[in-house]
N, C-alpha and C. Protein backbone atom coordinates (compact mmCIF):
# COMPACT_ATOMS: atom_id res chain seq x y z
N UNK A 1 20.05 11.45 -12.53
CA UNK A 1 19.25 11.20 -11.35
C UNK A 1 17.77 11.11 -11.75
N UNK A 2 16.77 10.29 -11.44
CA UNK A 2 15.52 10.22 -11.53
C UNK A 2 14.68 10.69 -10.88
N UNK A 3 14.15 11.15 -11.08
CA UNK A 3 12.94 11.95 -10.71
C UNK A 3 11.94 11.11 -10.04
N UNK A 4 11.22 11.10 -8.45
CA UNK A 4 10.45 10.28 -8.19
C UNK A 4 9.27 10.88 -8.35
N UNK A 5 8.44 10.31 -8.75
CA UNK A 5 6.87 10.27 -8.84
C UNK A 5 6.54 10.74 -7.59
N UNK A 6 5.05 12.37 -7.38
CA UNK A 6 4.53 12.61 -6.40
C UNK A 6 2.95 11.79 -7.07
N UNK A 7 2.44 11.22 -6.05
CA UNK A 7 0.83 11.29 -6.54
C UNK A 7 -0.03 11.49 -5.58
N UNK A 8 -1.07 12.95 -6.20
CA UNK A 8 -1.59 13.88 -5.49
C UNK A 8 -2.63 12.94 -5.94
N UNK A 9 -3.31 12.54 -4.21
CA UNK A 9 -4.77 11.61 -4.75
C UNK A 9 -5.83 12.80 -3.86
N UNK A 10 -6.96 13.27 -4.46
CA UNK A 10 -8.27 13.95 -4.07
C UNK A 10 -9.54 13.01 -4.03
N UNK A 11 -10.25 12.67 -2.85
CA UNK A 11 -10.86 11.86 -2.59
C UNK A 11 -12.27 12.92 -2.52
N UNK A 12 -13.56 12.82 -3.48
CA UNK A 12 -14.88 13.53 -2.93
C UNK A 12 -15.46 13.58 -3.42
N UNK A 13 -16.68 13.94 -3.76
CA UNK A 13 -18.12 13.79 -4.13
C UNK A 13 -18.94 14.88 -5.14
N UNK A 14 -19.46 14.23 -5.82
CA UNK A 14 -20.65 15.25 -6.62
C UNK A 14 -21.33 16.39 -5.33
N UNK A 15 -21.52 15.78 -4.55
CA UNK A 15 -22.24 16.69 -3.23
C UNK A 15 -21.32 16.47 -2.70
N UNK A 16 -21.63 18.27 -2.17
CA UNK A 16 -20.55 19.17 -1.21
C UNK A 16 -21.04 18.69 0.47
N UNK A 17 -19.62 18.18 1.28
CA UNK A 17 -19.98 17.67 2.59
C UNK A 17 -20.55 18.84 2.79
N UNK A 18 -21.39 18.27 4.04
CA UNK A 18 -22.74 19.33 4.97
C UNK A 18 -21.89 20.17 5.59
N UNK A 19 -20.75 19.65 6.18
CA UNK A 19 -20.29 20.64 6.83
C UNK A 19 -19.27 21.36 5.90
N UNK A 20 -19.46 21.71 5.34
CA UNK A 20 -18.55 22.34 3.96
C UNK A 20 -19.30 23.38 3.39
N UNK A 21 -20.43 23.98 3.62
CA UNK A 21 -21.44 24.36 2.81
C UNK A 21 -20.40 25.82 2.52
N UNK A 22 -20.78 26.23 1.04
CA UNK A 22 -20.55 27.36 0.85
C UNK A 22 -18.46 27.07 0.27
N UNK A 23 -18.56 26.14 0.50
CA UNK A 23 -16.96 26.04 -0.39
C UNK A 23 -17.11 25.19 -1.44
N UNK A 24 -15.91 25.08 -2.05
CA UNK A 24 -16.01 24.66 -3.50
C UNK A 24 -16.08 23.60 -3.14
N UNK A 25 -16.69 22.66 -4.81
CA UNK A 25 -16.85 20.89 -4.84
C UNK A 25 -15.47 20.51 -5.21
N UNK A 26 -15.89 19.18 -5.17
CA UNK A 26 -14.53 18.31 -4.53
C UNK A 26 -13.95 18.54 -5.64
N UNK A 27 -14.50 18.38 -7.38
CA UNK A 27 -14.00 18.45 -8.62
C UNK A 27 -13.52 19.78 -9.01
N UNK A 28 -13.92 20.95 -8.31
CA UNK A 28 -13.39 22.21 -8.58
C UNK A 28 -12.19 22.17 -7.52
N UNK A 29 -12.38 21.84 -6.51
CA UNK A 29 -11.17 21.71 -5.97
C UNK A 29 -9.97 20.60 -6.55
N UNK A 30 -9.92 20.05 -7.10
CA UNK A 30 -9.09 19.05 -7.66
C UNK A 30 -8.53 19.70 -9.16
N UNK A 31 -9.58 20.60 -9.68
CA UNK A 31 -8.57 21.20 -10.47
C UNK A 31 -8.12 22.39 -10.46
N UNK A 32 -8.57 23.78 -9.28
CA UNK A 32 -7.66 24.72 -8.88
C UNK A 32 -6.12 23.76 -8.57
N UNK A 33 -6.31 22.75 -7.57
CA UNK A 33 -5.31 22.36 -7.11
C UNK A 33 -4.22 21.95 -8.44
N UNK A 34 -4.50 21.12 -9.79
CA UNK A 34 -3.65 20.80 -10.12
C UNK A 34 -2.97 22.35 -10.96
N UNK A 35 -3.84 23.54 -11.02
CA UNK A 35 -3.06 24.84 -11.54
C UNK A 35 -2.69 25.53 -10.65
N UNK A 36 -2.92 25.41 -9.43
CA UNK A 36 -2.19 25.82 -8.18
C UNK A 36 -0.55 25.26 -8.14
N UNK A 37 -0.31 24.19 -7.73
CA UNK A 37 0.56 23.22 -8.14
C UNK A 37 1.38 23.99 -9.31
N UNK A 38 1.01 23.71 -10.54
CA UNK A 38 1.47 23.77 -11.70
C UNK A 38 2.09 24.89 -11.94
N UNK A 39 1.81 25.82 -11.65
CA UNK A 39 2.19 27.24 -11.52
C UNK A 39 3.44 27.29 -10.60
N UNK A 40 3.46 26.67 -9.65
CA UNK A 40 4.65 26.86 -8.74
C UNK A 40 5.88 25.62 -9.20
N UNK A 41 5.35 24.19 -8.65
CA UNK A 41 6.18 23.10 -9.15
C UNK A 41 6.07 22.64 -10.50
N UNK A 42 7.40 22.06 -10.79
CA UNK A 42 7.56 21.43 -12.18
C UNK A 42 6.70 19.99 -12.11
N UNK A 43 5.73 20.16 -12.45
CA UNK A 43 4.93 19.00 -12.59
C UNK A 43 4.85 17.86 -13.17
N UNK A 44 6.29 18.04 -13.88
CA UNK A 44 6.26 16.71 -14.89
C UNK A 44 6.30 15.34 -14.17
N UNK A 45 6.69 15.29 -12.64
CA UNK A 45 6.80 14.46 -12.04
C UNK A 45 5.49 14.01 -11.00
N UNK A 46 4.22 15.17 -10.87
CA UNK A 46 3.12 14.85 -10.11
C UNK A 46 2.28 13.99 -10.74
N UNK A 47 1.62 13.26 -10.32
CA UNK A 47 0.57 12.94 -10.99
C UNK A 47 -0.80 12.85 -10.29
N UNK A 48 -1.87 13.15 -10.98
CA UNK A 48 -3.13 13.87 -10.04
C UNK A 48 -4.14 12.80 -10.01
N UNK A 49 -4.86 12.38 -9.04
CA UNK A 49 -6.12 11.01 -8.97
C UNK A 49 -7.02 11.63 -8.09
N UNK A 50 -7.97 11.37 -8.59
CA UNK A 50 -9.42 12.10 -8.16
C UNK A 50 -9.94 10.57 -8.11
N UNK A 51 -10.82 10.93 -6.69
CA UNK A 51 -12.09 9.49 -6.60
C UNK A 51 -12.65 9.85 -5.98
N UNK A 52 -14.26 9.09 -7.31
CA UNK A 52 -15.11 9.76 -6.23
C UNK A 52 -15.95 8.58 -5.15
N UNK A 53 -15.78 9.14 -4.08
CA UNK A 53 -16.39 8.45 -2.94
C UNK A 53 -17.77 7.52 -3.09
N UNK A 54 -18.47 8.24 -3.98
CA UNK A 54 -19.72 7.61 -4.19
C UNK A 54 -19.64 6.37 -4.97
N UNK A 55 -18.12 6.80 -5.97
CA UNK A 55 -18.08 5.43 -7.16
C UNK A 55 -16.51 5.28 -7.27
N UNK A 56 -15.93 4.76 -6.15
CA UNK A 56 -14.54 4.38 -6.23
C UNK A 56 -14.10 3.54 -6.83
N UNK A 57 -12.73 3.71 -7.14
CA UNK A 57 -12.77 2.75 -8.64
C UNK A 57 -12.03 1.27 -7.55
N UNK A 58 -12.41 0.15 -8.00
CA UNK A 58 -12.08 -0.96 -7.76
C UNK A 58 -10.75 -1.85 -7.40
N UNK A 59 -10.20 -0.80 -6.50
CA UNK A 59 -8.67 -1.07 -5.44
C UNK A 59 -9.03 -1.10 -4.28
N UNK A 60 -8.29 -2.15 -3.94
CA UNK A 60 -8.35 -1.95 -2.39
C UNK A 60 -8.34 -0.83 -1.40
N UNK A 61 -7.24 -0.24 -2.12
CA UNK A 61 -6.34 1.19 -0.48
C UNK A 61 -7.69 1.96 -0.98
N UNK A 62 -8.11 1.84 -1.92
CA UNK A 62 -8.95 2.98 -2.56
C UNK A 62 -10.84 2.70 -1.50
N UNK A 63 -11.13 1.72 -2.07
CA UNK A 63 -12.37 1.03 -1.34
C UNK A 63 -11.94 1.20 0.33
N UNK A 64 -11.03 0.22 0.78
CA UNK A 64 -10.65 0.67 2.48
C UNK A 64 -10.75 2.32 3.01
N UNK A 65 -10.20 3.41 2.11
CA UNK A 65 -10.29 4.84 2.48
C UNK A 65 -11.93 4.90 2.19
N UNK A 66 -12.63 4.80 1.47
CA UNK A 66 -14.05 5.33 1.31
C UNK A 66 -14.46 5.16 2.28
N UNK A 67 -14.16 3.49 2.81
CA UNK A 67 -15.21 2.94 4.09
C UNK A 67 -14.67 4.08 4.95
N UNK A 68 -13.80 4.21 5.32
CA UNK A 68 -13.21 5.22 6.69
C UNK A 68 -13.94 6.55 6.52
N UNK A 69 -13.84 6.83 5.55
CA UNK A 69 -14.81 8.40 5.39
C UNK A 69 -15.84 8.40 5.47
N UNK A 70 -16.07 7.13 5.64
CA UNK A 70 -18.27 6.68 5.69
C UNK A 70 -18.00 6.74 7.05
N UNK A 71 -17.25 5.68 8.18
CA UNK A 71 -17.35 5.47 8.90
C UNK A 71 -16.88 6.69 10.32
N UNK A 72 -16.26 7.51 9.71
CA UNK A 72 -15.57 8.43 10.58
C UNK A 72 -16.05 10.04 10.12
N UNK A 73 -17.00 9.44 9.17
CA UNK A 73 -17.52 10.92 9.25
C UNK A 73 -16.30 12.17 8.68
N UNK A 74 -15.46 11.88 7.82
CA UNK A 74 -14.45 12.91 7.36
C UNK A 74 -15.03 13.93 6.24
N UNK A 75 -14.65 15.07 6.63
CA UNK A 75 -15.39 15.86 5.69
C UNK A 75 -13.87 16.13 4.30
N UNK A 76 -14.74 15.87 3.26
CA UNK A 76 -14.15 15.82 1.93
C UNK A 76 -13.95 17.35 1.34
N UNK A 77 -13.50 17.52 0.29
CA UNK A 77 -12.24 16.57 -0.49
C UNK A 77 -11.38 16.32 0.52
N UNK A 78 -11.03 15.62 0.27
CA UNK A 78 -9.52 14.71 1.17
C UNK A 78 -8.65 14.75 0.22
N UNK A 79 -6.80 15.60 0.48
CA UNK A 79 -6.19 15.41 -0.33
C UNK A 79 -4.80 14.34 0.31
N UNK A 80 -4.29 13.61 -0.43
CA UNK A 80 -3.06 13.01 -0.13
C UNK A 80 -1.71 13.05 -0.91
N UNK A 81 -0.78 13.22 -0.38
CA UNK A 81 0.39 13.64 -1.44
C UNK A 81 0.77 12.16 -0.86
N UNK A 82 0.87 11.43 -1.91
CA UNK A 82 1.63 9.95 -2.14
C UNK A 82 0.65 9.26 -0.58
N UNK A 83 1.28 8.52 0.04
CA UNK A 83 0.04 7.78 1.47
C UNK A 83 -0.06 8.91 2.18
N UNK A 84 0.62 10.30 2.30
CA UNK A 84 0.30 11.21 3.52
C UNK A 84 -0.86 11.75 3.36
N UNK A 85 -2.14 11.90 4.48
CA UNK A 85 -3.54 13.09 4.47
C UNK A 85 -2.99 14.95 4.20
N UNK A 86 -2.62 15.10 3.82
CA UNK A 86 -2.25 16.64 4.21
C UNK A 86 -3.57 17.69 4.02
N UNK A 87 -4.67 17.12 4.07
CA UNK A 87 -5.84 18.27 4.01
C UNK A 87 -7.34 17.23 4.35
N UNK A 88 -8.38 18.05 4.81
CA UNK A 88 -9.37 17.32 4.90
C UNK A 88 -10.38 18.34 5.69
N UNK A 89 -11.31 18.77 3.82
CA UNK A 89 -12.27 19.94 3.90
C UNK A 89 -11.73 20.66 3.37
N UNK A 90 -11.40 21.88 3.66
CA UNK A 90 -11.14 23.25 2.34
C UNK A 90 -9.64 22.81 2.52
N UNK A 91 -9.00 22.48 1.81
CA UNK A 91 -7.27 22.08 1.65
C UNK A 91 -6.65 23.67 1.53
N UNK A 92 -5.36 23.54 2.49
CA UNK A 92 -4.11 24.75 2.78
C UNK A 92 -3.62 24.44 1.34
N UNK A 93 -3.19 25.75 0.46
CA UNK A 93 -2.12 25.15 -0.33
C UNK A 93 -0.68 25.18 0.42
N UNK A 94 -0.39 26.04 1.04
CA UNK A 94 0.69 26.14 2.48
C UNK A 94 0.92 24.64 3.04
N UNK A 95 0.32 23.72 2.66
CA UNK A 95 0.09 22.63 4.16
C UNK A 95 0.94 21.42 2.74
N UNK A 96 -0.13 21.48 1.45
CA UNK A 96 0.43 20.74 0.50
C UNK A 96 1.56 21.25 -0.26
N UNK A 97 1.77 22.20 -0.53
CA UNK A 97 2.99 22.93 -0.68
C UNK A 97 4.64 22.19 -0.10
N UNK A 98 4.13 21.91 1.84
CA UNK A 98 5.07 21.77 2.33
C UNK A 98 5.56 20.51 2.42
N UNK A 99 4.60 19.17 2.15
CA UNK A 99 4.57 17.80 2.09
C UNK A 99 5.18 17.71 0.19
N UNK A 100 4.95 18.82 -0.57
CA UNK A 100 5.91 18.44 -1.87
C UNK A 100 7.25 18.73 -1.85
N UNK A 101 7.75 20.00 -1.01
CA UNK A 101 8.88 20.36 -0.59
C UNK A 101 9.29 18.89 0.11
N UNK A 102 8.90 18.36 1.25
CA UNK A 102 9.36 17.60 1.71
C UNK A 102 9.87 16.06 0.73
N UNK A 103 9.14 16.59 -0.49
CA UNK A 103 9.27 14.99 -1.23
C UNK A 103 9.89 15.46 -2.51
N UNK A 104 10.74 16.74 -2.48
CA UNK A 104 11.81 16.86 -3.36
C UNK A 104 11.51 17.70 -4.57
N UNK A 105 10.18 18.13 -4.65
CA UNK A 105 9.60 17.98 -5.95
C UNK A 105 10.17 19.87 -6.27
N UNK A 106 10.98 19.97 -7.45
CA UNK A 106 11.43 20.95 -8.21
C UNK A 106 10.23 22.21 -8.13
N UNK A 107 10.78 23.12 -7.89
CA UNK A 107 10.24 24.40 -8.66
C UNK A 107 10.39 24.89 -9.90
N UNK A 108 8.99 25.69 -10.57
CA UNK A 108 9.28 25.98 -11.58
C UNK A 108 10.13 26.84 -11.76
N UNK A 109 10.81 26.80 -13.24
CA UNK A 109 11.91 27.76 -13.82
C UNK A 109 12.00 29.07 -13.98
C-alpha cells in the first residue's frame, strides 16, 4: 500500500502580524511545528513548505493566497495541511493534529 503524501504549507513573514504581538515568528513557528509533528507522526510521508509572504516563490496557488492575505487582512503564519486552512495566527497543534488523523497519516512507533 502507498503511502500518500501530507504537505504541511506555512505561509508568513520576517515581521510578526500586528495583531500577533508577543507570539512567535512565522519561521519559529514552522519549525516547532515540523518537531511537534515529528515527535508524534511518522513523517516520512509529510512534507513541510514555508513561504514567505513578502517573497513568494513564483506559483500561482502560491501568489493567489498572498494576494488574499493582503487583501483580507489574515493574520499569519497560516498553516495548511495539503489545500485545507487548519490555523491562522498562533496555530492549535490539536486542530492540525486532527486534519493529519483525518488524512491517514501513521503514528510514531
Amino acid at each position: 500500500m502507498g503511502k500518500t503524501k501530507v504537505v504541511i504549507t506555512i505561509y508568513g513573514a520576517e515581521q510578526i502580524c500586528a495583531s500577533c504581538v508577543g507570539a512567535p515568528g512565522s519561521k519559529d513557528t514552522y519549525e516547532w511545528l515540523q518537531a511537534a509533528i515529528g515527535r508524534k507522526y511518522d513523517d516520512d510521508v509529510i512534507e513541510y513548505e514555508y513561504v514567505d509572504i513578502d517573497h513568494p516563490p513564483n506559483e500561482e496557488k502560491h501568489q493567489q493566497f498572498v494576494a488574499r492575505i493582503v487583501e483580507e487582512d489574515l493574520f499569519y503564519p497560516i498553516v495548511f495541511v495539503n489545500e485545507e486552512m487548519v490555523a491562522e495566527g498562533i496555530p492549535r497543534l490539536k486542530t492540525i493534529y486532527k486534519e493529519l488523523d483525518k488524512h491517514g497519516v501513521g503514528l510514531q512507533d
